[in-house]
N, C-alpha and C. Protein backbone atom coordinates (compact mmCIF):
# COMPACT_ATOMS: atom_id res chain seq x y z
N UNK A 1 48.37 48.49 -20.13
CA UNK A 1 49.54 48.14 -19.35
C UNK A 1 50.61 49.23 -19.42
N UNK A 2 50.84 49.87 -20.61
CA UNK A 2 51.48 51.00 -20.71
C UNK A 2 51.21 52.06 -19.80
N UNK A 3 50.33 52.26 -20.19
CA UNK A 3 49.52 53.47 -19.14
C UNK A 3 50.12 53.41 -17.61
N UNK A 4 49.52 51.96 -16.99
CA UNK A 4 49.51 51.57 -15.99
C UNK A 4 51.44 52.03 -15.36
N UNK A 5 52.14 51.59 -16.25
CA UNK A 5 53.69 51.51 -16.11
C UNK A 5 54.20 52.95 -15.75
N UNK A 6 53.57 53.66 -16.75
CA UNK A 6 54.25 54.92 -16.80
C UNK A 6 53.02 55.72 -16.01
N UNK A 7 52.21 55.92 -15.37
CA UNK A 7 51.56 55.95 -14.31
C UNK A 7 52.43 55.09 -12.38
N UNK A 8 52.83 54.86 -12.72
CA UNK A 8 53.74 53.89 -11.55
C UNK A 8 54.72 55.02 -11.16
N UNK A 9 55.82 54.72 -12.70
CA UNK A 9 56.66 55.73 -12.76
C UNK A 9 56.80 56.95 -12.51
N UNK A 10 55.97 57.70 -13.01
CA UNK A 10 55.46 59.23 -12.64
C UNK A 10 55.29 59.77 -11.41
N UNK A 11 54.23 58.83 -10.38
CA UNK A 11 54.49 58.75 -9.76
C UNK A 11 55.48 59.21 -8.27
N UNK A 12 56.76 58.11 -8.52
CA UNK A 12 57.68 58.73 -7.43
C UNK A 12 58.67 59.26 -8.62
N UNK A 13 58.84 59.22 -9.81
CA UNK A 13 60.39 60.35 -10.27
C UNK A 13 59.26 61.57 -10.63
N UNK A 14 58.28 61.63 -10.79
CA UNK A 14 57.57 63.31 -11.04
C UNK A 14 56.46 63.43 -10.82
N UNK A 15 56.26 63.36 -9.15
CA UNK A 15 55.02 64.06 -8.84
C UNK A 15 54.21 65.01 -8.62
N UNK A 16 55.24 66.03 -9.26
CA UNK A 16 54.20 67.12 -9.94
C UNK A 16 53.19 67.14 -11.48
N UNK A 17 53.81 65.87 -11.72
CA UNK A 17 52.93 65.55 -12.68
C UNK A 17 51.72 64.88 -12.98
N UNK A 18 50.96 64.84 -14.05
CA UNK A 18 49.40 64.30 -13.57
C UNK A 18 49.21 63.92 -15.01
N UNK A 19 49.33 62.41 -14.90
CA UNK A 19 48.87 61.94 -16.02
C UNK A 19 47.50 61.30 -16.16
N UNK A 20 46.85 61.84 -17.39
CA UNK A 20 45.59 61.55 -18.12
C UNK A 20 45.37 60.88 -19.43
N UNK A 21 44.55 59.65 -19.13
CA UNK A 21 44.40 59.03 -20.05
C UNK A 21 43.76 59.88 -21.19
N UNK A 22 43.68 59.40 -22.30
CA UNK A 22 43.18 60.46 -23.55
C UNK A 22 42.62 59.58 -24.48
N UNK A 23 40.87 59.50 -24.18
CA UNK A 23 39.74 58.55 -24.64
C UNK A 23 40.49 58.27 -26.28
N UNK A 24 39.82 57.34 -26.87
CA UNK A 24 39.85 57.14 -28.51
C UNK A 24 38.83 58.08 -28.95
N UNK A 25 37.89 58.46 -28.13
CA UNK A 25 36.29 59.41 -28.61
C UNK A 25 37.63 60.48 -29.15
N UNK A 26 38.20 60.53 -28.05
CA UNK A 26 38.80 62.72 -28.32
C UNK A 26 39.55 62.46 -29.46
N UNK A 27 40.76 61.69 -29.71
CA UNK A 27 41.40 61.44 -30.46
C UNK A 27 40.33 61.35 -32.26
N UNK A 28 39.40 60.96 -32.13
CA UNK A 28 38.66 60.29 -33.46
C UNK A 28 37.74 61.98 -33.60
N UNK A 29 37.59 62.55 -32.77
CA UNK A 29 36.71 63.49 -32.88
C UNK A 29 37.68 64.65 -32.74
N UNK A 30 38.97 64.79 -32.95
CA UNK A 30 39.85 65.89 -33.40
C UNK A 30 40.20 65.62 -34.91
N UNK A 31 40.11 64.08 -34.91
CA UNK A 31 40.71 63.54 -36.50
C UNK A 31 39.18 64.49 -37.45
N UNK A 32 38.15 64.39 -36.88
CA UNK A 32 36.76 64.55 -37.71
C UNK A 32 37.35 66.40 -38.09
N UNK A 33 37.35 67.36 -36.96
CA UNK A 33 37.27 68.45 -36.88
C UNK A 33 38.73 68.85 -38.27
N UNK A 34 40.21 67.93 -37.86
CA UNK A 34 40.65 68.15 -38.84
C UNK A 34 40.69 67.77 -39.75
N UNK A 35 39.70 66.41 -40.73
CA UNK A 35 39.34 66.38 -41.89
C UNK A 35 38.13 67.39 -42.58
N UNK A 36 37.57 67.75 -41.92
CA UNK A 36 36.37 69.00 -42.00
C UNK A 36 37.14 69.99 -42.31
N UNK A 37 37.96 70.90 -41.68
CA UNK A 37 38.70 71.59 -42.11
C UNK A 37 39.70 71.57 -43.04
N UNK A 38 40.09 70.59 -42.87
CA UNK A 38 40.88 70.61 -44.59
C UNK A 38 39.85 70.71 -46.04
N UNK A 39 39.11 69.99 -46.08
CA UNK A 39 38.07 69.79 -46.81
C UNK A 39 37.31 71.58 -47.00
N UNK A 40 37.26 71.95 -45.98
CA UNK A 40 36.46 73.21 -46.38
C UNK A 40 37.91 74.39 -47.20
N UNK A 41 39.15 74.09 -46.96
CA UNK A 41 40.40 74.81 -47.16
C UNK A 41 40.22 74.02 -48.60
N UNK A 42 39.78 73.22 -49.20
CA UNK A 42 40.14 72.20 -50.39
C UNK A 42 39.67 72.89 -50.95
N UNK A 43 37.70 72.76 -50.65
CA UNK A 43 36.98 73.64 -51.50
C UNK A 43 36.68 74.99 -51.83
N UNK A 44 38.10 75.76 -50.77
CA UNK A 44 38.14 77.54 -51.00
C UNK A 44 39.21 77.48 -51.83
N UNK A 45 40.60 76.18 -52.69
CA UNK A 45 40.88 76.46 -53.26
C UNK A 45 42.19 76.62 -53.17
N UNK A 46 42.47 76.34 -50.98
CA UNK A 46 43.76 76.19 -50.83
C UNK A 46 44.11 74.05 -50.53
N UNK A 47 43.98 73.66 -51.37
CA UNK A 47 44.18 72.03 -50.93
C UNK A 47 44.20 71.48 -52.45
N UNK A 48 44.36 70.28 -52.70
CA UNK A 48 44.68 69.24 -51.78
C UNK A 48 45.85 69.32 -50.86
N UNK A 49 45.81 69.10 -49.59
CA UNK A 49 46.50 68.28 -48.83
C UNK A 49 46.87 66.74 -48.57
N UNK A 50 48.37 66.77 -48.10
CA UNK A 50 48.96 65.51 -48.58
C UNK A 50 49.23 65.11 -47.40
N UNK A 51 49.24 65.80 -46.12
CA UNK A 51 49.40 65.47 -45.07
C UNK A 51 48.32 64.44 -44.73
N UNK A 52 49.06 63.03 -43.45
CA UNK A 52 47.93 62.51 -42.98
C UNK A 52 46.70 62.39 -42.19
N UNK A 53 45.89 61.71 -42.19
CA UNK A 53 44.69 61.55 -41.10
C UNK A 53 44.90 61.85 -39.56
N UNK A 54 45.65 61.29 -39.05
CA UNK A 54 46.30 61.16 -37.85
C UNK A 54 46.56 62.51 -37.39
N UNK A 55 46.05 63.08 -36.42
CA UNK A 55 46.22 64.27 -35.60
C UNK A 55 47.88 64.20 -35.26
N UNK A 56 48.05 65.00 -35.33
CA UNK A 56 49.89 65.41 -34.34
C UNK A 56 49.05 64.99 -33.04
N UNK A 57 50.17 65.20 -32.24
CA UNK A 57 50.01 65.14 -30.65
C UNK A 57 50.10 66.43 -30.16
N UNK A 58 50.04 67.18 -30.97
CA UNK A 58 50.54 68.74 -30.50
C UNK A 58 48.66 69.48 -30.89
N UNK A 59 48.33 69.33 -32.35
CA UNK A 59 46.44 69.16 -32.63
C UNK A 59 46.42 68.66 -30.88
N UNK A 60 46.71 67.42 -31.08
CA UNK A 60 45.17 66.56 -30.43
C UNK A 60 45.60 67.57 -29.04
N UNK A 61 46.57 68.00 -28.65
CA UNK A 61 46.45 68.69 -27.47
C UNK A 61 45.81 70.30 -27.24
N UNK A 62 45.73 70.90 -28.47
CA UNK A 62 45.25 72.09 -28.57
C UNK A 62 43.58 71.74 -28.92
N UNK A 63 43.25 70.65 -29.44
CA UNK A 63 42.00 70.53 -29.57
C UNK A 63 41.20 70.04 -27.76
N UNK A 64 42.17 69.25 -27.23
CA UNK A 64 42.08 68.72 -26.05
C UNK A 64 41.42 70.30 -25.17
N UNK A 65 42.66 71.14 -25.22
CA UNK A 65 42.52 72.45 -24.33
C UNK A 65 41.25 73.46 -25.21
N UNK A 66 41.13 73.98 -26.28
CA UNK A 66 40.04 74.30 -26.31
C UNK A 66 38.85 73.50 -25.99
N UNK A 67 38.78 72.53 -25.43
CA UNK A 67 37.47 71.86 -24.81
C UNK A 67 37.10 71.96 -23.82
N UNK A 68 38.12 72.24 -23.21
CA UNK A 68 38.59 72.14 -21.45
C UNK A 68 38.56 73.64 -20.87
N UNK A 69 39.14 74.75 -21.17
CA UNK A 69 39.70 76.07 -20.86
C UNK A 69 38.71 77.30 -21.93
N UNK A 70 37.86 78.28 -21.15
CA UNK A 70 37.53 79.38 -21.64
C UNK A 70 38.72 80.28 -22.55
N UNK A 71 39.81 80.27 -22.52
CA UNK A 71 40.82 80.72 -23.32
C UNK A 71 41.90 80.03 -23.26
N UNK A 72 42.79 79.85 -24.28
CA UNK A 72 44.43 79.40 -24.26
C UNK A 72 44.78 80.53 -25.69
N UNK A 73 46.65 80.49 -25.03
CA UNK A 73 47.92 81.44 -25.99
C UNK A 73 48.11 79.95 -26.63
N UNK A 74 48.55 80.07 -27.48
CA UNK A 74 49.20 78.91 -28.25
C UNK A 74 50.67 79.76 -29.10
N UNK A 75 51.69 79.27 -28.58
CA UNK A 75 52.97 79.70 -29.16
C UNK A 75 53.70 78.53 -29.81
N UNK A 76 54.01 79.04 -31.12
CA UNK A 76 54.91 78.05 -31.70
C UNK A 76 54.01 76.68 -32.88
N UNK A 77 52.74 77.59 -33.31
CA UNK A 77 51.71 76.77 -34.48
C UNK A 77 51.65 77.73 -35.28
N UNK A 78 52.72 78.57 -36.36
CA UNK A 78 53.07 79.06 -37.06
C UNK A 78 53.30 78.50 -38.28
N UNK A 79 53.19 79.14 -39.06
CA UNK A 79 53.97 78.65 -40.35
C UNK A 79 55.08 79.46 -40.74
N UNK A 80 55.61 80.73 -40.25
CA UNK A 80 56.26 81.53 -41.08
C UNK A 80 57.10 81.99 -39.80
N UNK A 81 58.62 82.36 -40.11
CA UNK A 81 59.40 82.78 -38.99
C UNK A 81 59.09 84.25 -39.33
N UNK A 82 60.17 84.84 -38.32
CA UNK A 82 59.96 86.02 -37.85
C UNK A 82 60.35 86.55 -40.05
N UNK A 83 61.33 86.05 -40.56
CA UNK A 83 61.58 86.54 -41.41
C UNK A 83 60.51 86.50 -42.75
N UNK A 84 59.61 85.89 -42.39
CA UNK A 84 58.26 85.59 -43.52
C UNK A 84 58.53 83.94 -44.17
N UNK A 85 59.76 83.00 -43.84
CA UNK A 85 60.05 81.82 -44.44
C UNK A 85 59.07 80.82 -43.76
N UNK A 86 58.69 79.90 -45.10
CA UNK A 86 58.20 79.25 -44.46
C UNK A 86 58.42 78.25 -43.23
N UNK A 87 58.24 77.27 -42.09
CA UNK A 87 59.27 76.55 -41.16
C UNK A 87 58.49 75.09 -41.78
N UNK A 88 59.11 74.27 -41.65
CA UNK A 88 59.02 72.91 -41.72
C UNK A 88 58.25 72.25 -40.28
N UNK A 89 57.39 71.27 -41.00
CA UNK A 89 56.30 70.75 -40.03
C UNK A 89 57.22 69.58 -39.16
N UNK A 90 57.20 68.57 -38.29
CA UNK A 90 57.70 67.73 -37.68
C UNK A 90 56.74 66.59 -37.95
N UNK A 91 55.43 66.56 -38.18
CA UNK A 91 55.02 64.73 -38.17
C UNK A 91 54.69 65.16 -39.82
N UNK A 92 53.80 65.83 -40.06
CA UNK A 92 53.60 65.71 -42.08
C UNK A 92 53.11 67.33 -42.36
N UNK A 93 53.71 66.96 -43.54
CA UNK A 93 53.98 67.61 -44.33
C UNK A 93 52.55 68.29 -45.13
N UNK A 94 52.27 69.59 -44.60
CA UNK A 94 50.68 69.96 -44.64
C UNK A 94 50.33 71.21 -46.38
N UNK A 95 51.79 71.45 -46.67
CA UNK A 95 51.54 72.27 -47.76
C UNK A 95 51.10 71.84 -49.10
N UNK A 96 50.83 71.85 -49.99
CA UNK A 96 50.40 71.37 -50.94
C UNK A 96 51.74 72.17 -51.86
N UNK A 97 51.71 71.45 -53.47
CA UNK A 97 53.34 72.18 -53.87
C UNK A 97 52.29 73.63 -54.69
N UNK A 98 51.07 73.67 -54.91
CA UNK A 98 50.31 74.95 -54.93
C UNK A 98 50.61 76.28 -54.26
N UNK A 99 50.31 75.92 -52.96
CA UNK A 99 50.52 76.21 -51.89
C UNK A 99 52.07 77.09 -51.07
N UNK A 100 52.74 75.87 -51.26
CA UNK A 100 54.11 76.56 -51.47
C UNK A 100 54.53 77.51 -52.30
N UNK A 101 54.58 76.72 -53.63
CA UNK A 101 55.21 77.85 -54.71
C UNK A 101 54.28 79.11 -54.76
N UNK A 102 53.15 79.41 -53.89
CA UNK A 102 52.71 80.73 -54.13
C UNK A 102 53.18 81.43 -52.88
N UNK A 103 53.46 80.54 -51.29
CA UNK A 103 53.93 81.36 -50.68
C UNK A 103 55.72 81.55 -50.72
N UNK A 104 56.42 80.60 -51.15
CA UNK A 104 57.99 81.01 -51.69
C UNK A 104 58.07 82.13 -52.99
N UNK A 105 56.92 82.37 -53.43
CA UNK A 105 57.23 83.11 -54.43
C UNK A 105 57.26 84.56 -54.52
C-alpha cells in the first residue's frame, strides 16, 4: 500500500522520476555478500565488527547498480577526508575500537 501511495504521488509532483520496487531476494542477497565480507575482513584480522546485519540503503543501492551497469563512480563511500581523519558512518558504526585506535594513531 505504501508503494502503491507513493507511486500515485510521484507520479504527477515528479515525473521524471521512476520508481522501483526492490525484491526482499536483492535486499537478503546484499545482506549475504555483506556478512561474507565482513567475515573474510574478521579472519584477515581486521574485525570483529559491531556494525549491524541490515544493509544501509546506500550498500543495498551500490550492490543494486553493480548488478545492473557494466561500470559505476561511486563518490562519497570513504572512510577518510581529504585530511586522512577518519568520517563518521550515518546508519552503524563499522569500525571496530582495534581498528580505530590503529587508524587514529
Amino acid at each position: 500500500r505504501a508503494y502503491d501511495n507513493m507511486a500515485r504521488y510521484l507520479k504527477v509532483a515528479r515525473s521524471d522520476v521512476r520508481l522501483l520496487y526492490l525484491s526482499s531476494r536483492v535486499v537478503s542477497s546484499a545482506r549475504r555478500a555483506m556478512v561474507a565480507y565482513r567475515v573474510k575482513l574478521d579472519q584477515s584480522g581486521r574485525g570483529p565488527f559491531h556494525g549491524g546485519s541490515t544493509p544501509s540503503s546506500g550498500y543495498l543501492a551500490l550492490y543494486l547498480m553493480l548488478q545492473l551497469c557494466d561500470q559505476i563512480t561511486v563518490y562519497g563511500f570513504g572512510l577518510d577526508d581529504e585530511a586522512g581523519r577518519t568520517q563518521e558512518y550515518h546508519y552503524f558504526h563499522l569500525f571496530t575500537e582495534k581498528s580505530s585506535k590503529e587508524k587514529n594513531s
